[in-house]
C-alpha atoms as a PDB file:
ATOM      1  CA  UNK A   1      58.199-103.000 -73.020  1.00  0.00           C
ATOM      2  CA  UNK A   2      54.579-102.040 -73.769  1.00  0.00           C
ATOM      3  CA  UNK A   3      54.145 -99.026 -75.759  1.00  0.00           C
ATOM      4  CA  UNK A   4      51.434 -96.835 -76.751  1.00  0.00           C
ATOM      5  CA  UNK A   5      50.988 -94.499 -79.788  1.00  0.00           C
ATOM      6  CA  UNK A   6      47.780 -92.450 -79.456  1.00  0.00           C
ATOM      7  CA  UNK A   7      47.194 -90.617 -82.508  1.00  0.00           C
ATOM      8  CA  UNK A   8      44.773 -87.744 -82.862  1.00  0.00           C
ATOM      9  CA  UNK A   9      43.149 -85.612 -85.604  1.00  0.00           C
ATOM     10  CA  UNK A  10      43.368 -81.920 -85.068  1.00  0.00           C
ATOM     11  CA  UNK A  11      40.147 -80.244 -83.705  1.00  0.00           C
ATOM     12  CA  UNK A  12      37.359 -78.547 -85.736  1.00  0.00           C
ATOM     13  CA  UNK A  13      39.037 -75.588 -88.087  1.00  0.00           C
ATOM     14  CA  UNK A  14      37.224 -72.234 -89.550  1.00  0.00           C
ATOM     15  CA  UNK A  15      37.168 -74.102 -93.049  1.00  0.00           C
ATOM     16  CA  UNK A  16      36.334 -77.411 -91.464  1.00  0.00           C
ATOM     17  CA  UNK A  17      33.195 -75.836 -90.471  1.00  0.00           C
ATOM     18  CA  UNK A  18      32.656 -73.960 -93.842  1.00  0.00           C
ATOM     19  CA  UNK A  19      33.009 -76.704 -95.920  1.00  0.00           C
ATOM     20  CA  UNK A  20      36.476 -75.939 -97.438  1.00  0.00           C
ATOM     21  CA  UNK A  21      39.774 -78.157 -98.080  1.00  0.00           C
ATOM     22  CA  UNK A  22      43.193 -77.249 -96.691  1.00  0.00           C
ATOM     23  CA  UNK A  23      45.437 -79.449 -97.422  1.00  0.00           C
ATOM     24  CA  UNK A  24      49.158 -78.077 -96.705  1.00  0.00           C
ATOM     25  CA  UNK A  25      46.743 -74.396 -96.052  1.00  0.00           C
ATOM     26  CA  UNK A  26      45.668 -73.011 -92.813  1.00  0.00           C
ATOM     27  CA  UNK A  27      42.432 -71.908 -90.812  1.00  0.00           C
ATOM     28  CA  UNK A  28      42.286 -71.329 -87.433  1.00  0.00           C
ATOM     29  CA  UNK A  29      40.848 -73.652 -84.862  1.00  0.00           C
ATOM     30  CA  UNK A  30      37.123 -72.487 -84.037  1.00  0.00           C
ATOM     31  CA  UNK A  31      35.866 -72.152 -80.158  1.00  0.00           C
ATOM     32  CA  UNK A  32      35.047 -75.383 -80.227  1.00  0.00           C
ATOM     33  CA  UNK A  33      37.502 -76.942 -81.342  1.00  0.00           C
ATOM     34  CA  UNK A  34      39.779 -74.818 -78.614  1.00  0.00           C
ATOM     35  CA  UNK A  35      36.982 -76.182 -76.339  1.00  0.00           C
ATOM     36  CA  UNK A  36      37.581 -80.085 -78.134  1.00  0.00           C
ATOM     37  CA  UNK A  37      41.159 -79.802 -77.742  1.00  0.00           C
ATOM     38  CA  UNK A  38      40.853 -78.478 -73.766  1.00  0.00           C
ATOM     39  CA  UNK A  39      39.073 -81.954 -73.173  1.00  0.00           C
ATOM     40  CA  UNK A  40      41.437 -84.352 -73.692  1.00  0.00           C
ATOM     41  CA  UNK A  41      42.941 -85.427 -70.341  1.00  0.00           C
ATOM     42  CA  UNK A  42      46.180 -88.161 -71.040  1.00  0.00           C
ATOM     43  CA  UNK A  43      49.653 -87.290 -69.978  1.00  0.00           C
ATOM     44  CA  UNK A  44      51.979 -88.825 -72.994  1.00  0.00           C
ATOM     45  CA  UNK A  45      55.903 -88.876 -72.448  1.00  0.00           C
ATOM     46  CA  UNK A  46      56.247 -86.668 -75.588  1.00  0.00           C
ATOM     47  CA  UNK A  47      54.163 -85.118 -78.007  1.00  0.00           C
ATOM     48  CA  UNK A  48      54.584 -85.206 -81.726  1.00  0.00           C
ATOM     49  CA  UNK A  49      52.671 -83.238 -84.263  1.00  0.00           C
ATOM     50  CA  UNK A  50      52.371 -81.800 -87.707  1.00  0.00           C
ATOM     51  CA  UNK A  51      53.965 -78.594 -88.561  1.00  0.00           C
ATOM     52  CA  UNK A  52      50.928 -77.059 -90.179  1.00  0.00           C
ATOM     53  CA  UNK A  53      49.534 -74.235 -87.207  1.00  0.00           C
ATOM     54  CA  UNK A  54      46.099 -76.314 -86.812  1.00  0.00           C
ATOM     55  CA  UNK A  55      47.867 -79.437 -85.770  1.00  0.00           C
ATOM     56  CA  UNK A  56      50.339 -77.198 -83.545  1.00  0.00           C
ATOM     57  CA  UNK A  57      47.492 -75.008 -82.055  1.00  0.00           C
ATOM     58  CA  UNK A  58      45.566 -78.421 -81.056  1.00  0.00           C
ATOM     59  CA  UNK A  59      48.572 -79.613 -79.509  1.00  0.00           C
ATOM     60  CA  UNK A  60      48.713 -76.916 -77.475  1.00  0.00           C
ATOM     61  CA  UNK A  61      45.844 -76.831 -76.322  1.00  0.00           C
ATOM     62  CA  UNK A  62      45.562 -80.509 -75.886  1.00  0.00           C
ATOM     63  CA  UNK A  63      49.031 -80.879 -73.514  1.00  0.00           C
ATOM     64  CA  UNK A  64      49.622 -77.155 -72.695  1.00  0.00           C
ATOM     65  CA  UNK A  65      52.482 -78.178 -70.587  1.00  0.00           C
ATOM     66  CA  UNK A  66      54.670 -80.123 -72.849  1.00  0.00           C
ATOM     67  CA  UNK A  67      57.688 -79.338 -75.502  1.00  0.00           C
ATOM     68  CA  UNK A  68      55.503 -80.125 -79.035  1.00  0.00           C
ATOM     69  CA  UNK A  69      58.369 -81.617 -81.161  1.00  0.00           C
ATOM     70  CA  UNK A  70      56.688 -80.757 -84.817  1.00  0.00           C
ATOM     71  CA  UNK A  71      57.293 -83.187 -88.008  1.00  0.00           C
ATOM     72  CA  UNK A  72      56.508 -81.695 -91.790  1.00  0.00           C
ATOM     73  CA  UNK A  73      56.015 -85.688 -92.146  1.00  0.00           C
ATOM     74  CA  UNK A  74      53.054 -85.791 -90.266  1.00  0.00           C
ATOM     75  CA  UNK A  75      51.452 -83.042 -92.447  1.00  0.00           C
ATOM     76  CA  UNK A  76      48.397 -83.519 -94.220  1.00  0.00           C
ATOM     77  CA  UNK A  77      47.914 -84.726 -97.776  1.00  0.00           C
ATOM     78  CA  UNK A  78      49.175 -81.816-100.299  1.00  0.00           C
ATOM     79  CA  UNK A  79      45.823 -81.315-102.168  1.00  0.00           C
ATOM     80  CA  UNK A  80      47.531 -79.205-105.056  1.00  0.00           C
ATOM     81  CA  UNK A  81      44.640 -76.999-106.947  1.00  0.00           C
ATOM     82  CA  UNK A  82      41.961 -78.215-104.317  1.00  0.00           C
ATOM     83  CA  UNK A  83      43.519 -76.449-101.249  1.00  0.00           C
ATOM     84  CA  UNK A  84      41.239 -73.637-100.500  1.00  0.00           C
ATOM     85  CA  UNK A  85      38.294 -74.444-102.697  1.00  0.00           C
ATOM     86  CA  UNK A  86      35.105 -75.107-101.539  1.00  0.00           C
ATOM     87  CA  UNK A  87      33.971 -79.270-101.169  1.00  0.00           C
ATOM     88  CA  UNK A  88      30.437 -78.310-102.760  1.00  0.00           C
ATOM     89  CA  UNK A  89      32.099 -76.914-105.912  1.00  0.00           C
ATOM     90  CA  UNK A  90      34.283 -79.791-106.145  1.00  0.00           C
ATOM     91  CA  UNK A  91      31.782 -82.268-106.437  1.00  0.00           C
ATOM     92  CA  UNK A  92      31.009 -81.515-110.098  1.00  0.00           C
ATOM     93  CA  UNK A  93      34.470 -82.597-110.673  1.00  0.00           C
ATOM     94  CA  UNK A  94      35.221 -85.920-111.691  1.00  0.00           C
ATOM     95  CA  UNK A  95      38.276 -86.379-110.207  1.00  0.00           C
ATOM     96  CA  UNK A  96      37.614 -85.091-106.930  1.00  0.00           C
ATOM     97  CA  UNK A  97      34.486 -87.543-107.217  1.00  0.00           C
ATOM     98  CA  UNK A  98      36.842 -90.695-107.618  1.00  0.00           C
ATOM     99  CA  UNK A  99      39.104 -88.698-105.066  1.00  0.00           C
ATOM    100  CA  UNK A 100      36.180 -89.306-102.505  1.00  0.00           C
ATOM    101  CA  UNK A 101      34.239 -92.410-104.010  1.00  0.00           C
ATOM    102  CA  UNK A 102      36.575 -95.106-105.469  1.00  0.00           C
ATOM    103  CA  UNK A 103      40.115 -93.847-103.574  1.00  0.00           C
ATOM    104  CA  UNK A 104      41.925 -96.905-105.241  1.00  0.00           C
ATOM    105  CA  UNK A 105      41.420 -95.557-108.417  1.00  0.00           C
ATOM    106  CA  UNK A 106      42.712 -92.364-107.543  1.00  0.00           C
ATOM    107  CA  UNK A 107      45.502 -90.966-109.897  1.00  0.00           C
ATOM    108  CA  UNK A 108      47.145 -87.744-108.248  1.00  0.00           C
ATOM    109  CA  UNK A 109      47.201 -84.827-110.848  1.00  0.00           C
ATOM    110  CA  UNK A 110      48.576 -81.585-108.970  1.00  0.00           C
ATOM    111  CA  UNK A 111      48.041 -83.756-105.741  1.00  0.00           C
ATOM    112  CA  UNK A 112      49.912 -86.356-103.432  1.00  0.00           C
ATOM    113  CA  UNK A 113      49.207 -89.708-103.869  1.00  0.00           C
ATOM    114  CA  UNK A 114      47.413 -91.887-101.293  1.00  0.00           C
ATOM    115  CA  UNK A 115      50.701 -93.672-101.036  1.00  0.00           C
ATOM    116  CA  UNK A 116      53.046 -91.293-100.760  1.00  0.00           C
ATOM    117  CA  UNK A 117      51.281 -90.057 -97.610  1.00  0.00           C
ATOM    118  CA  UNK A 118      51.214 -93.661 -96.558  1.00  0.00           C
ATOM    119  CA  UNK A 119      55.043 -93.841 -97.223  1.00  0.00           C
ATOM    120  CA  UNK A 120      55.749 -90.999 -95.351  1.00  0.00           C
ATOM    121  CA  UNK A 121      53.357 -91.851 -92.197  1.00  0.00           C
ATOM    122  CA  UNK A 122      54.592 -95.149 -91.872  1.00  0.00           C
ATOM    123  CA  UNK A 123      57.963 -93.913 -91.673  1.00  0.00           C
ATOM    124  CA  UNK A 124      57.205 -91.965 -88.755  1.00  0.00           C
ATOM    125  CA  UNK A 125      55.279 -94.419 -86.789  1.00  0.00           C
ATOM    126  CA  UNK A 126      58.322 -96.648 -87.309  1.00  0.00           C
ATOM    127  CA  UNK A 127      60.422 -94.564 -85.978  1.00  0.00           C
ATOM    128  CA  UNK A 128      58.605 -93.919 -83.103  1.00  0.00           C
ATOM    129  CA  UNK A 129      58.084 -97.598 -82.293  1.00  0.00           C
ATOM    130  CA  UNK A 130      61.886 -97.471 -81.660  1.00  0.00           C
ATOM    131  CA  UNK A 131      61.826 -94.734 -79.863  1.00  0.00           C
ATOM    132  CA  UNK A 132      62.321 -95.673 -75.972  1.00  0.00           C
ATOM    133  CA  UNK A 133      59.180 -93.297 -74.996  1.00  0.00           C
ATOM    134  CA  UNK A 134      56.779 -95.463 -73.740  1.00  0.00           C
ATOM    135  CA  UNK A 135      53.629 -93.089 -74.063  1.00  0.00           C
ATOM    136  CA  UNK A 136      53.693 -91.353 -77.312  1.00  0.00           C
ATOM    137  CA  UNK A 137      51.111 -88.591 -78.357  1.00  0.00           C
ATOM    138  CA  UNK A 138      50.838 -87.519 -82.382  1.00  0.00           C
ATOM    139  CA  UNK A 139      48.508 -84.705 -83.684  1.00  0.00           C
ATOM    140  CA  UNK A 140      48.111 -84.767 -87.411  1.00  0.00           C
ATOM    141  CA  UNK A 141      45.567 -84.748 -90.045  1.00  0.00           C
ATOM    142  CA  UNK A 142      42.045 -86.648 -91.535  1.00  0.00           C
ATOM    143  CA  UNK A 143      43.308 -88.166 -94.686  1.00  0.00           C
ATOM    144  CA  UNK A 144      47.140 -88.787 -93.473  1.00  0.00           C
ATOM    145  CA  UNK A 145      45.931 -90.800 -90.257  1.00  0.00           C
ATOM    146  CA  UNK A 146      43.192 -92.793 -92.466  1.00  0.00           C
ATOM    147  CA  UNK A 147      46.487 -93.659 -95.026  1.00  0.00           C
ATOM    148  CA  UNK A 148      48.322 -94.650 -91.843  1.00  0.00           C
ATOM    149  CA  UNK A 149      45.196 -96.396 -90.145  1.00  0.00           C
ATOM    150  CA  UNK A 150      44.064 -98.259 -93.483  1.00  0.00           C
ATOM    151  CA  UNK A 151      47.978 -99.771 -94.005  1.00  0.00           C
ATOM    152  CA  UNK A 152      48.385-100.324 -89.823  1.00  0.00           C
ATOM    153  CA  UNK A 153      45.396-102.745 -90.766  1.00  0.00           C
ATOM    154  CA  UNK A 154      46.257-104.241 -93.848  1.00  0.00           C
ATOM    155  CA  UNK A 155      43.336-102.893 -95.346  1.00  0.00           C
ATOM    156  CA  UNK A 156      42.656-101.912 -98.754  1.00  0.00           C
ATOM    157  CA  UNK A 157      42.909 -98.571 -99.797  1.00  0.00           C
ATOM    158  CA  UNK A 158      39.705 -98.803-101.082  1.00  0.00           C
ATOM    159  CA  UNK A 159      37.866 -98.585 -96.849  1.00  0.00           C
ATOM    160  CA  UNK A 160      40.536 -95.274 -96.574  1.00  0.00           C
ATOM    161  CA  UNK A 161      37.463 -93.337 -95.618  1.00  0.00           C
ATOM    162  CA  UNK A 162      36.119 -95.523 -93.066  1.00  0.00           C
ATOM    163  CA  UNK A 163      39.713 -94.829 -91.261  1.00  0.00           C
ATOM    164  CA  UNK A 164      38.525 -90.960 -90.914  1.00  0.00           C
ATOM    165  CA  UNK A 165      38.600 -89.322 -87.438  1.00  0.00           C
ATOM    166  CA  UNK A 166      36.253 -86.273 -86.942  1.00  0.00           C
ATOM    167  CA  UNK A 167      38.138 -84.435 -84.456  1.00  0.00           C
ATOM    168  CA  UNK A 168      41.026 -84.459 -81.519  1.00  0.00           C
ATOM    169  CA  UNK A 169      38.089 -84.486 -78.772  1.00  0.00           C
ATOM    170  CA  UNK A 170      35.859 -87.086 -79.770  1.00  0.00           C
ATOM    171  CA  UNK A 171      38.384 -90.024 -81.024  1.00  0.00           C
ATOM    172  CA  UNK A 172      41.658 -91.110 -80.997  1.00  0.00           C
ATOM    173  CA  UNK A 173      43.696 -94.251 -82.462  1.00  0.00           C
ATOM    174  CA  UNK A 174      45.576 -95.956 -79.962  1.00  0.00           C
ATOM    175  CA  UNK A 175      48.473 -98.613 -80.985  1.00  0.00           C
ATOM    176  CA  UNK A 176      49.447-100.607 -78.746  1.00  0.00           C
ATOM    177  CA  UNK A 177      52.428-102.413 -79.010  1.00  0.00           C
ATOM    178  CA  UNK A 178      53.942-105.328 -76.791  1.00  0.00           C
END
């Protein structure tokens, strides 16, 4: 049985656009990224997302007509004292700079380790490969779908950010599985 996993990032946030973390924290979706979500046009046997209200809203939006089953494993990664703070201010920190340049050096202080959220993603996509839905849809977050992405590929944690979707409109990751 072929199966398909298409996993999306939730659309463009209020503190996307300002420049500002979340994390486990909220913002709502902006008009465009209502308008983002609106756009995609797939019809998955069931839909899977993130329990944070961005990921739900997108869903929503994205397959308005379908039961959103909603996992706190698909949740982004817990950013401890850098939810809510501005990315600009953060880069005069040292450990948010090795956060974001040199991710395999990366020690979590009050945050979750990149493997952790690996641990936990993995887990999930497991699952759902033995599932018996054929067509599966999954709207989560930046950082936990580049930690899934980066192990999916065998990759080094080191090329996490090069796993980074934007937004649920423009990309999604498809796995494919015969």
């Amino acid at each position: 049985m072929s199966k398909t996993i298409r996993y999306y990032r939730h659309s463009e946030t209020e503190w996307n656009k300002q420049g500002r973390l979340q994390g486990w924290l909220d913002s709502p979706l902006t008009q465009h990224g209502v308008l983002l979500a609106k756009q995609i046009m797939w019809k998955p046997d069931v839909v899977y997302c993130s329990d944070l209200q961005r990921a739900v809203a997108t869903a929503n939006y994205m397959f308005p007509n379908d039961t959103i089953h909603q996992r706190a494993e698909l949740r982004e990664i817990y950013l401890g004292n850098w939810q809510g703070q501005w990315i600009e201010q953060l880069q005069h920190d040292s450990h948010y700079q090795c956060y974001q340049e040199t991710p395999q050096y990366f020690r979590a202080q009050s945050q979750e380790s990149f493997s952790t959220v690996t641990k936990r993603m993995l887990h999930v996509h497991e699952q759902l490969l033995a599932s018996t839905y054929e067509n599966i849809a999954v709207v989560s977050h930046g950082v936990a779908l580049a930690c899934l992405f980066c192990a999916l590929r065998n990759d080094s944690i080191e090329n996490l950010w090069g796993y980074m979707l934007t937004s649920a409109a423009y990309e999604a990751y498809d796995w494919i599985n015969q």
